[in-house]
PDB file of N, CA and C in Angstrom:
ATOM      1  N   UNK A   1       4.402   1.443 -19.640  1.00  0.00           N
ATOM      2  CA  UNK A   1       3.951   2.344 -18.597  1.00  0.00           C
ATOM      3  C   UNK A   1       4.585   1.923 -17.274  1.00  0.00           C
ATOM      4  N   UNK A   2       4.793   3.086 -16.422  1.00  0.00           N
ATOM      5  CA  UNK A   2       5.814   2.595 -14.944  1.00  0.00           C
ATOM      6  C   UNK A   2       4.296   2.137 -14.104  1.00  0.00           C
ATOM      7  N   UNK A   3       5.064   0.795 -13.647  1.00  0.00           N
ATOM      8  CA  UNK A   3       4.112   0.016 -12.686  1.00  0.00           C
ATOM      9  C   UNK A   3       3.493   0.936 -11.696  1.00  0.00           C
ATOM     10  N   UNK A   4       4.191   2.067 -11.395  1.00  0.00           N
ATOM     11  CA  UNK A   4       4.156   2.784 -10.564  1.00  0.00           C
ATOM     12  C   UNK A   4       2.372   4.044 -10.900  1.00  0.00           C
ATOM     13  N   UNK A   5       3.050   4.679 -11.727  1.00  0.00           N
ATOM     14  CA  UNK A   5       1.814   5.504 -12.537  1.00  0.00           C
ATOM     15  C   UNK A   5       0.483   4.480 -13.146  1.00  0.00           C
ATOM     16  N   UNK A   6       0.996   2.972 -13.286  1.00  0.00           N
ATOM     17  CA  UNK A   6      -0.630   2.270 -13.955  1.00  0.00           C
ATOM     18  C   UNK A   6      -1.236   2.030 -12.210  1.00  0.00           C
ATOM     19  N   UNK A   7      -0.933   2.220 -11.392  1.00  0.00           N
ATOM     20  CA  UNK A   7      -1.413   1.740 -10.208  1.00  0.00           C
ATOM     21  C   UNK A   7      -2.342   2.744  -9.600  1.00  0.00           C
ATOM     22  N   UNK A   8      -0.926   4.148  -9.689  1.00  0.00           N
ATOM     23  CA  UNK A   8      -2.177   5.210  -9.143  1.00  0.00           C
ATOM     24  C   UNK A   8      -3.217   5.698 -10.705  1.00  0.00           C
ATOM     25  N   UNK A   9      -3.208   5.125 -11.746  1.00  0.00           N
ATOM     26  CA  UNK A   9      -4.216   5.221 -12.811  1.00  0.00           C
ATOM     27  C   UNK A   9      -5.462   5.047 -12.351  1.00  0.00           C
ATOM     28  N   UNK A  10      -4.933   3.106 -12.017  1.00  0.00           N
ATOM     29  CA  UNK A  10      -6.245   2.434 -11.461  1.00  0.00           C
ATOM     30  C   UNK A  10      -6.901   2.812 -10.479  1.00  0.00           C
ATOM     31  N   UNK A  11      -6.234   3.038  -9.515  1.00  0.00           N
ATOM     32  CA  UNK A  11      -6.979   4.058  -8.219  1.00  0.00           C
ATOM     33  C   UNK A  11      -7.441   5.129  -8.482  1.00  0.00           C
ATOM     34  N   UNK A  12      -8.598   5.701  -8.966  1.00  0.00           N
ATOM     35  CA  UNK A  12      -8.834   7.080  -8.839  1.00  0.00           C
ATOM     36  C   UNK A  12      -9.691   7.161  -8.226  1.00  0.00           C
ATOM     37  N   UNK A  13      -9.628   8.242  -6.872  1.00  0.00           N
ATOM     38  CA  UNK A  13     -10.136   8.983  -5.797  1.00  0.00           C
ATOM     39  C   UNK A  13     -10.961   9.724  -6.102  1.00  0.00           C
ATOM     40  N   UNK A  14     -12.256   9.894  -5.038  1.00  0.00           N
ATOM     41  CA  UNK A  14     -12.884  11.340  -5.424  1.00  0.00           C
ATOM     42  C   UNK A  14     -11.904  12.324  -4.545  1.00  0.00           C
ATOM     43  N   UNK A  15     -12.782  13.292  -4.556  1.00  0.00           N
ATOM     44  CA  UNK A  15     -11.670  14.418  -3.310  1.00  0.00           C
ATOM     45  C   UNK A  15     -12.100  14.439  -1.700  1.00  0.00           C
ATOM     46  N   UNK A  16     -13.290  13.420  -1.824  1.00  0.00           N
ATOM     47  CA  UNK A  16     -13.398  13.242   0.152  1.00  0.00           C
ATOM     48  C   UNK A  16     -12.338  12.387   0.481  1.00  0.00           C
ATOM     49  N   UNK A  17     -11.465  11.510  -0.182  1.00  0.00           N
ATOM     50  CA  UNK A  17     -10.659  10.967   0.341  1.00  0.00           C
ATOM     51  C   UNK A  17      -8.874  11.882   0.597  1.00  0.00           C
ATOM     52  N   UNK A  18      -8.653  12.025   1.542  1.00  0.00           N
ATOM     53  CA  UNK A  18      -7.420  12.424   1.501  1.00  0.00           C
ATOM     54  C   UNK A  18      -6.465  12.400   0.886  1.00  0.00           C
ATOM     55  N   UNK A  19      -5.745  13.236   0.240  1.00  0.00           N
ATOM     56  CA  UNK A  19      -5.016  12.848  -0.787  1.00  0.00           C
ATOM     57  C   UNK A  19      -3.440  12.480  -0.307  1.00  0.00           C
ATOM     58  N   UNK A  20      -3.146  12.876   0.818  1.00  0.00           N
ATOM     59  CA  UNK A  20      -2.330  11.766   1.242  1.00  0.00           C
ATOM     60  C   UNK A  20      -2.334  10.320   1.593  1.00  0.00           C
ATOM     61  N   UNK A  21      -3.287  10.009   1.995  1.00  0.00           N
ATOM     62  CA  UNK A  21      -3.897   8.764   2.256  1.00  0.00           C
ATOM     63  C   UNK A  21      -3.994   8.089   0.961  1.00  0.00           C
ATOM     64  N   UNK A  22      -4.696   8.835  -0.107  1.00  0.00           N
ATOM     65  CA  UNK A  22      -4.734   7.627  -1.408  1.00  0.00           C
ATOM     66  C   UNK A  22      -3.744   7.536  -1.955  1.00  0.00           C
ATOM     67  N   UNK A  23      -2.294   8.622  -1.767  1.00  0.00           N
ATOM     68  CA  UNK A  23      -1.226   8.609  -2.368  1.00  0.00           C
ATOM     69  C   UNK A  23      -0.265   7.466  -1.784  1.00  0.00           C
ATOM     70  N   UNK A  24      -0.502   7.810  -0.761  1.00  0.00           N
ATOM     71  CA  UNK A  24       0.412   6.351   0.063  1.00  0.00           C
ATOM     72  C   UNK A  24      -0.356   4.721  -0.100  1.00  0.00           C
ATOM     73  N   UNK A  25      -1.445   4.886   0.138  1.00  0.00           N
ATOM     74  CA  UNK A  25      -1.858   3.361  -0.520  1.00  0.00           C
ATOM     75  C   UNK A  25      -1.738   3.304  -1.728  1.00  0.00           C
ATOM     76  N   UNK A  26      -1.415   4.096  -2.720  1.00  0.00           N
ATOM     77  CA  UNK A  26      -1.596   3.622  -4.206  1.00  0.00           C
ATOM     78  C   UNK A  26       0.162   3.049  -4.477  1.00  0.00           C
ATOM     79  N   UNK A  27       1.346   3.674  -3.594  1.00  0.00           N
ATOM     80  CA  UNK A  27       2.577   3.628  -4.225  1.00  0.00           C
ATOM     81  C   UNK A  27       2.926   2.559  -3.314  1.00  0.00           C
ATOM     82  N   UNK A  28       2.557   2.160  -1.859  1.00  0.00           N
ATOM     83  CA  UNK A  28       2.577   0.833  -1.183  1.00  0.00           C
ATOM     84  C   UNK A  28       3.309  -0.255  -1.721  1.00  0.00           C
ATOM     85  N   UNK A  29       1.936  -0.999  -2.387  1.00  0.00           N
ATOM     86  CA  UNK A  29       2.530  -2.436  -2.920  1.00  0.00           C
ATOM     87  C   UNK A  29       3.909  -2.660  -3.551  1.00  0.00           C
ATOM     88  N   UNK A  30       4.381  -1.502  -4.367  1.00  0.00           N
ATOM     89  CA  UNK A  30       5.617  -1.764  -5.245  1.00  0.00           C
ATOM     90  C   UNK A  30       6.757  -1.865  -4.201  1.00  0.00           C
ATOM     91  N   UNK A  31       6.495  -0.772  -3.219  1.00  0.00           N
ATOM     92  CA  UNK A  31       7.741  -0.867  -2.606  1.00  0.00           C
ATOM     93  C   UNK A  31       7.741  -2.061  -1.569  1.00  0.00           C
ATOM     94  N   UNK A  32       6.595  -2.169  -0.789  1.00  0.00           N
ATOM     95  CA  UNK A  32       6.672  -3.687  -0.603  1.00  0.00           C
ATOM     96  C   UNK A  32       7.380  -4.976  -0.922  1.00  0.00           C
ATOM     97  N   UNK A  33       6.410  -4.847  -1.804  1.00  0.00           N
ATOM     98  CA  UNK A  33       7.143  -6.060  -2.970  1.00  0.00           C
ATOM     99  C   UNK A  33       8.677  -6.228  -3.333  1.00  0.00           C
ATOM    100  N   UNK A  34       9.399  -4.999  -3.553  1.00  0.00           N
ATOM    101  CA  UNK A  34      10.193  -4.723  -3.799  1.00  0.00           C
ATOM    102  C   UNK A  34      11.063  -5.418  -2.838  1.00  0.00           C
ATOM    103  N   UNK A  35      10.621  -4.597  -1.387  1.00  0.00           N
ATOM    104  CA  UNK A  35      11.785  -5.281  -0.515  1.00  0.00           C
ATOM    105  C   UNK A  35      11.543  -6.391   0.187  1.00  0.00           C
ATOM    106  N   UNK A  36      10.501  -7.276  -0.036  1.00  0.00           N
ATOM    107  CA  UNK A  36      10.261  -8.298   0.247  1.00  0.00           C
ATOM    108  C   UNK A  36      11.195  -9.451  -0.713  1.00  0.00           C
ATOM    109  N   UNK A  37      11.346  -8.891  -2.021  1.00  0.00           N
ATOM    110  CA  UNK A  37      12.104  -9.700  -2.600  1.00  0.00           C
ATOM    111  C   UNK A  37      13.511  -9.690  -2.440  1.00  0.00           C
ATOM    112  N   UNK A  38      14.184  -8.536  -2.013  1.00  0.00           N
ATOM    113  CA  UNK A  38      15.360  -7.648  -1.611  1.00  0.00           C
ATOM    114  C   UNK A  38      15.818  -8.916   0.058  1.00  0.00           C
ATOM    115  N   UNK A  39      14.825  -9.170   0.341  1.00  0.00           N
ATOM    116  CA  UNK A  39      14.815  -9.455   2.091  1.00  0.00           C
ATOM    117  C   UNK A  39      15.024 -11.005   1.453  1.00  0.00           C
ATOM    118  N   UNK A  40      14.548 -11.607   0.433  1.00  0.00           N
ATOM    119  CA  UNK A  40      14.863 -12.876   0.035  1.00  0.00           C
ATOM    120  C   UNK A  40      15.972 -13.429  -0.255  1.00  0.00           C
ATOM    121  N   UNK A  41      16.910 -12.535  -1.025  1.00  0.00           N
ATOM    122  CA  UNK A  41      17.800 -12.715  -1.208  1.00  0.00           C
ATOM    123  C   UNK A  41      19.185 -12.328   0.052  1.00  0.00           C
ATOM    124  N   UNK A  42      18.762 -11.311   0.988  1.00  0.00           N
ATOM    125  CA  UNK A  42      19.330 -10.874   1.751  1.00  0.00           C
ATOM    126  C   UNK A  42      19.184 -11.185   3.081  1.00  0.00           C
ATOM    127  N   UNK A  43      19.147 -11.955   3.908  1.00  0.00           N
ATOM    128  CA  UNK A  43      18.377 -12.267   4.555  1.00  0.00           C
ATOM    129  C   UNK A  43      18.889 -11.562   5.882  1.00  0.00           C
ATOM    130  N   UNK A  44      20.078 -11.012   6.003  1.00  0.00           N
ATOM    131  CA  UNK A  44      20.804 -10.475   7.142  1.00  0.00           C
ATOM    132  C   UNK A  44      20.433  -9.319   7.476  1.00  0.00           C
ATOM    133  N   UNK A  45      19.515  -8.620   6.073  1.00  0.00           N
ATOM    134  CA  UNK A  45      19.701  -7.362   6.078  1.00  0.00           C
ATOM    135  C   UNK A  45      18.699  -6.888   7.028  1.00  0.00           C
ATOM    136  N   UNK A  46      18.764  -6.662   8.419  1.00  0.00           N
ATOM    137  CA  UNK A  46      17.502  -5.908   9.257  1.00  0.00           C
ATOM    138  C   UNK A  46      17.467  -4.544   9.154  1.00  0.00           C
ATOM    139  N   UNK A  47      18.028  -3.734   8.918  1.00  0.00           N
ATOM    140  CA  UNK A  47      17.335  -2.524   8.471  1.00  0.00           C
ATOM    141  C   UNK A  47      16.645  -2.526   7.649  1.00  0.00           C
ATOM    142  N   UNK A  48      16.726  -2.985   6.678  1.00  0.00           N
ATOM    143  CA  UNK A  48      15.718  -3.334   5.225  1.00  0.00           C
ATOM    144  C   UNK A  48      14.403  -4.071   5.914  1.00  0.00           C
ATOM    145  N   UNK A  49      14.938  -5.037   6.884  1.00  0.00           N
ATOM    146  CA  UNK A  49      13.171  -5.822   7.302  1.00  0.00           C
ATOM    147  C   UNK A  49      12.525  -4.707   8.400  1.00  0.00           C
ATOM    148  N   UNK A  50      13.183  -3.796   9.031  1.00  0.00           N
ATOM    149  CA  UNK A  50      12.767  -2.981   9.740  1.00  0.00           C
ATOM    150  C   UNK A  50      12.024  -1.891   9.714  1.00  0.00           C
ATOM    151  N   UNK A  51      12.703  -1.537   7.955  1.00  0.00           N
ATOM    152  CA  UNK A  51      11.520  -0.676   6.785  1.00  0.00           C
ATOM    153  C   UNK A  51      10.762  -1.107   6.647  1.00  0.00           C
ATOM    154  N   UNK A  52      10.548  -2.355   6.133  1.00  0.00           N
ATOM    155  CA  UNK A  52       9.344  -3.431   5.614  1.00  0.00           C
ATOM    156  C   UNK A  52       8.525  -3.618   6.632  1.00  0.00           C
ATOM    157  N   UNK A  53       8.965  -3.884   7.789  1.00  0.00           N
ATOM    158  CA  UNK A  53       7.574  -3.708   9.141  1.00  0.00           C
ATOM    159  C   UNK A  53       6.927  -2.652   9.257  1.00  0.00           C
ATOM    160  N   UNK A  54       7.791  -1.568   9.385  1.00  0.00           N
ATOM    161  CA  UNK A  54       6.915  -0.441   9.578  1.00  0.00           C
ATOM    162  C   UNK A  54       6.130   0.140   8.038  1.00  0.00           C
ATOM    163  N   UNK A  55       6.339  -0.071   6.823  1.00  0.00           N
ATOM    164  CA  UNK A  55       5.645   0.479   5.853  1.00  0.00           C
ATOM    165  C   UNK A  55       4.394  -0.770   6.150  1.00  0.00           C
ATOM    166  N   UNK A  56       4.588  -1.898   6.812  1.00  0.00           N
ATOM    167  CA  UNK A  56       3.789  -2.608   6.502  1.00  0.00           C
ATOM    168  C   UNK A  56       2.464  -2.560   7.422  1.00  0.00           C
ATOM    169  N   UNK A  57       2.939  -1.859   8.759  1.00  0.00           N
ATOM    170  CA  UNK A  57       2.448  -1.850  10.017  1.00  0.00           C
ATOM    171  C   UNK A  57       1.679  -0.087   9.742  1.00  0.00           C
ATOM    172  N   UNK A  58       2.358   1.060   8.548  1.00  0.00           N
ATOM    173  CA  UNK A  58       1.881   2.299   8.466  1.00  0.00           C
ATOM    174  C   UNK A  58       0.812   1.718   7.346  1.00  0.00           C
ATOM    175  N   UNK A  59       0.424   0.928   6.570  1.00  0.00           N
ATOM    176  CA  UNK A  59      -0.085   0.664   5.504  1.00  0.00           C
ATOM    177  C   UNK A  59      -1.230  -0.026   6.006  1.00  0.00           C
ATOM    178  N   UNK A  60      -1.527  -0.738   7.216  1.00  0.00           N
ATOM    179  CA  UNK A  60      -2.564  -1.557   8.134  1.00  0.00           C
ATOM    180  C   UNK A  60      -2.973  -0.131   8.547  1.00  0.00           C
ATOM    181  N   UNK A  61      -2.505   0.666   9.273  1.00  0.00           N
ATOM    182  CA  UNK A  61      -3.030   1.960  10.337  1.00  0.00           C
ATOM    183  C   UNK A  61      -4.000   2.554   9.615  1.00  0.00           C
ATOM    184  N   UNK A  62      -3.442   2.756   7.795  1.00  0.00           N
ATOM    185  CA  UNK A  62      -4.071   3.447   6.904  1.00  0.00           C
ATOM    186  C   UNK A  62      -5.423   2.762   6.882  1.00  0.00           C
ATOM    187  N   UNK A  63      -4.826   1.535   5.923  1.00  0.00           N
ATOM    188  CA  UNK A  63      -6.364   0.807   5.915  1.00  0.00           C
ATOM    189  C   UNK A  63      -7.637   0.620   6.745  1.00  0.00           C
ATOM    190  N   UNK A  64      -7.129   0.411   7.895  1.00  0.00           N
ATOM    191  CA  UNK A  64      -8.314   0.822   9.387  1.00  0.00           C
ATOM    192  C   UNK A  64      -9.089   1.587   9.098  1.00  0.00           C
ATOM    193  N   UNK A  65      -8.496   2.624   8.977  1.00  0.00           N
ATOM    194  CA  UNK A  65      -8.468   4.369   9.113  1.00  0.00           C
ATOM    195  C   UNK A  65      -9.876   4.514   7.910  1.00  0.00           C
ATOM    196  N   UNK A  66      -9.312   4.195   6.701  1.00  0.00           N
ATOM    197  CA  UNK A  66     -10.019   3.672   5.522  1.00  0.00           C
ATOM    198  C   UNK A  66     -11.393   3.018   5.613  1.00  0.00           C
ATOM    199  N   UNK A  67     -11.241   2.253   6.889  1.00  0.00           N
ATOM    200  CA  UNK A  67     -12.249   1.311   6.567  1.00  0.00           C
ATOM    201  C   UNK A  67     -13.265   1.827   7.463  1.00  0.00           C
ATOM    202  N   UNK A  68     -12.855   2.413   8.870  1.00  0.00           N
ATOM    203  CA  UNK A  68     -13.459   2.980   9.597  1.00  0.00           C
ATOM    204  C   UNK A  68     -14.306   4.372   8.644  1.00  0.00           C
ATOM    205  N   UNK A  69     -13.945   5.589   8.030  1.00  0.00           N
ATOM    206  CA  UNK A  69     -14.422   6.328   7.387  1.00  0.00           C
ATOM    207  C   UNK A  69     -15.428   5.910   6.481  1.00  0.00           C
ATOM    208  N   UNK A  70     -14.843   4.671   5.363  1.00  0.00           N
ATOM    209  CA  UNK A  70     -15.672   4.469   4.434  1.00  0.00           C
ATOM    210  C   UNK A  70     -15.348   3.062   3.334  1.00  0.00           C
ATOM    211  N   UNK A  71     -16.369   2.446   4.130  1.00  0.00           N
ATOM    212  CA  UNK A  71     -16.282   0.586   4.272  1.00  0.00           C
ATOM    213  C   UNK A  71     -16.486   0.617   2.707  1.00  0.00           C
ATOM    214  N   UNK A  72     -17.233   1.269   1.868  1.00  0.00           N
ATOM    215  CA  UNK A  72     -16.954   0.737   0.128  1.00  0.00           C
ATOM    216  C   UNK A  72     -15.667   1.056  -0.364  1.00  0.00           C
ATOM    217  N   UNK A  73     -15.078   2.438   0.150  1.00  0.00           N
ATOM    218  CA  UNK A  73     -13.867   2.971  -1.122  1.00  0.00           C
ATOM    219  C   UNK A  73     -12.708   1.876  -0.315  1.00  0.00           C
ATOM    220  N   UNK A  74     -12.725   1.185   0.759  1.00  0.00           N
ATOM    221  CA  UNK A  74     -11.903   0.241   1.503  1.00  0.00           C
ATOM    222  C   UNK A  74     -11.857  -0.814   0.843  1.00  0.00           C
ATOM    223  N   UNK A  75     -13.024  -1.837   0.349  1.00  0.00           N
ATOM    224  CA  UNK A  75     -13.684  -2.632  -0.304  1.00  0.00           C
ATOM    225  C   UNK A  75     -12.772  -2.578  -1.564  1.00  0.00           C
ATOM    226  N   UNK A  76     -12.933  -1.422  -2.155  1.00  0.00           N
ATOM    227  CA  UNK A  76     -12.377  -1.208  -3.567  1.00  0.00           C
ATOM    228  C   UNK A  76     -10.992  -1.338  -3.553  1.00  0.00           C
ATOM    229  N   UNK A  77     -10.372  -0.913  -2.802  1.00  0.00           N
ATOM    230  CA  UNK A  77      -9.014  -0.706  -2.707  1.00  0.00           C
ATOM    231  C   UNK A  77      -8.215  -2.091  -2.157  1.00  0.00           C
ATOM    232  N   UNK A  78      -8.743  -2.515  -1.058  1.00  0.00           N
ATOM    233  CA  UNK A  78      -8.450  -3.596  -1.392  1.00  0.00           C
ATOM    234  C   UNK A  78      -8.343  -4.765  -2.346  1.00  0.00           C
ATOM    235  N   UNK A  79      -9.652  -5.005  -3.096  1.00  0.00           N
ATOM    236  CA  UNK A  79      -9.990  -5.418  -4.198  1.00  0.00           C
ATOM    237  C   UNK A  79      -8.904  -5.548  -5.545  1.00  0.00           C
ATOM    238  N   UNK A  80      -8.586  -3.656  -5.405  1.00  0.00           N
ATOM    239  CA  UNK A  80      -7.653  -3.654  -6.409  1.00  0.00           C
ATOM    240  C   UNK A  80      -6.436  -3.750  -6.117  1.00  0.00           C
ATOM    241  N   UNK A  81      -5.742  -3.677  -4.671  1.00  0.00           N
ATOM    242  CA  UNK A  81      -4.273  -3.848  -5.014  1.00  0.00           C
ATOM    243  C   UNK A  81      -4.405  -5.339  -4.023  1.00  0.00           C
ATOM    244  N   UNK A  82      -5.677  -6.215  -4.095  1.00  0.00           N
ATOM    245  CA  UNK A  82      -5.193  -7.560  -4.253  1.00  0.00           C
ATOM    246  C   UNK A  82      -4.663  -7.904  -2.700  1.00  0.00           C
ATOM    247  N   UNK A  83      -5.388  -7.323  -1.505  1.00  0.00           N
ATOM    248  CA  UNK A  83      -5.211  -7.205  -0.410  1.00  0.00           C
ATOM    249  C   UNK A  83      -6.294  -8.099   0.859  1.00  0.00           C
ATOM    250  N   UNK A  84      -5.926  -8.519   1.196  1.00  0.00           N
ATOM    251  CA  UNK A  84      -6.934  -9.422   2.602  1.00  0.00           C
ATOM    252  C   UNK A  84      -8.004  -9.581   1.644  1.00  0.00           C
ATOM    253  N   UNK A  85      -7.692 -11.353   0.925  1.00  0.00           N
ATOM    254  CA  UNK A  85      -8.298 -11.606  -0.066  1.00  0.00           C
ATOM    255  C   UNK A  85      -9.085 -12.062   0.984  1.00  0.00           C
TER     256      UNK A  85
END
């Protein structure tokens, strides 16, 4: 199964949550990850770390946002993609 589809599996939303909002936190981590490891090997590359700030800095705005609306489905989500342990 693509890491991608078992992630938004595990996440399932009711419909008060925005479905842009749960779509972008659910596909997050991979690409993260992704270029965090990309940035390891590369280390020159600042456009690549310049993506990585801002998905990382749009992915905090979300979570706020998240947490401000509704402190359990925040709870959860963090929980599951393993976030501000």
């Amino acid at each position: 199964m693509d890491p991608k589809a078992k992630t938004i599996g595990d996440l399932s939303f009711t419909r008060r949550t925005p479905v842009r909002l749960t779509s972008r936190l659910r596909c997050s981590p991979q690409r993260i990850n992704h270029l965090t490891e990309h940035l390891q090997k590369n280390k020159k590359d600042h456009s690549s770390r310049r993506g990585l700030l801002m998905m990382v800095g749009q992915r905090r705005r979300l979570l706020d946002y998240l947490q401000i609306t509704d402190v359990s489905r925040y709870q959860t989500v963090t929980k599951k993609l393993k976030l501000r342990h």
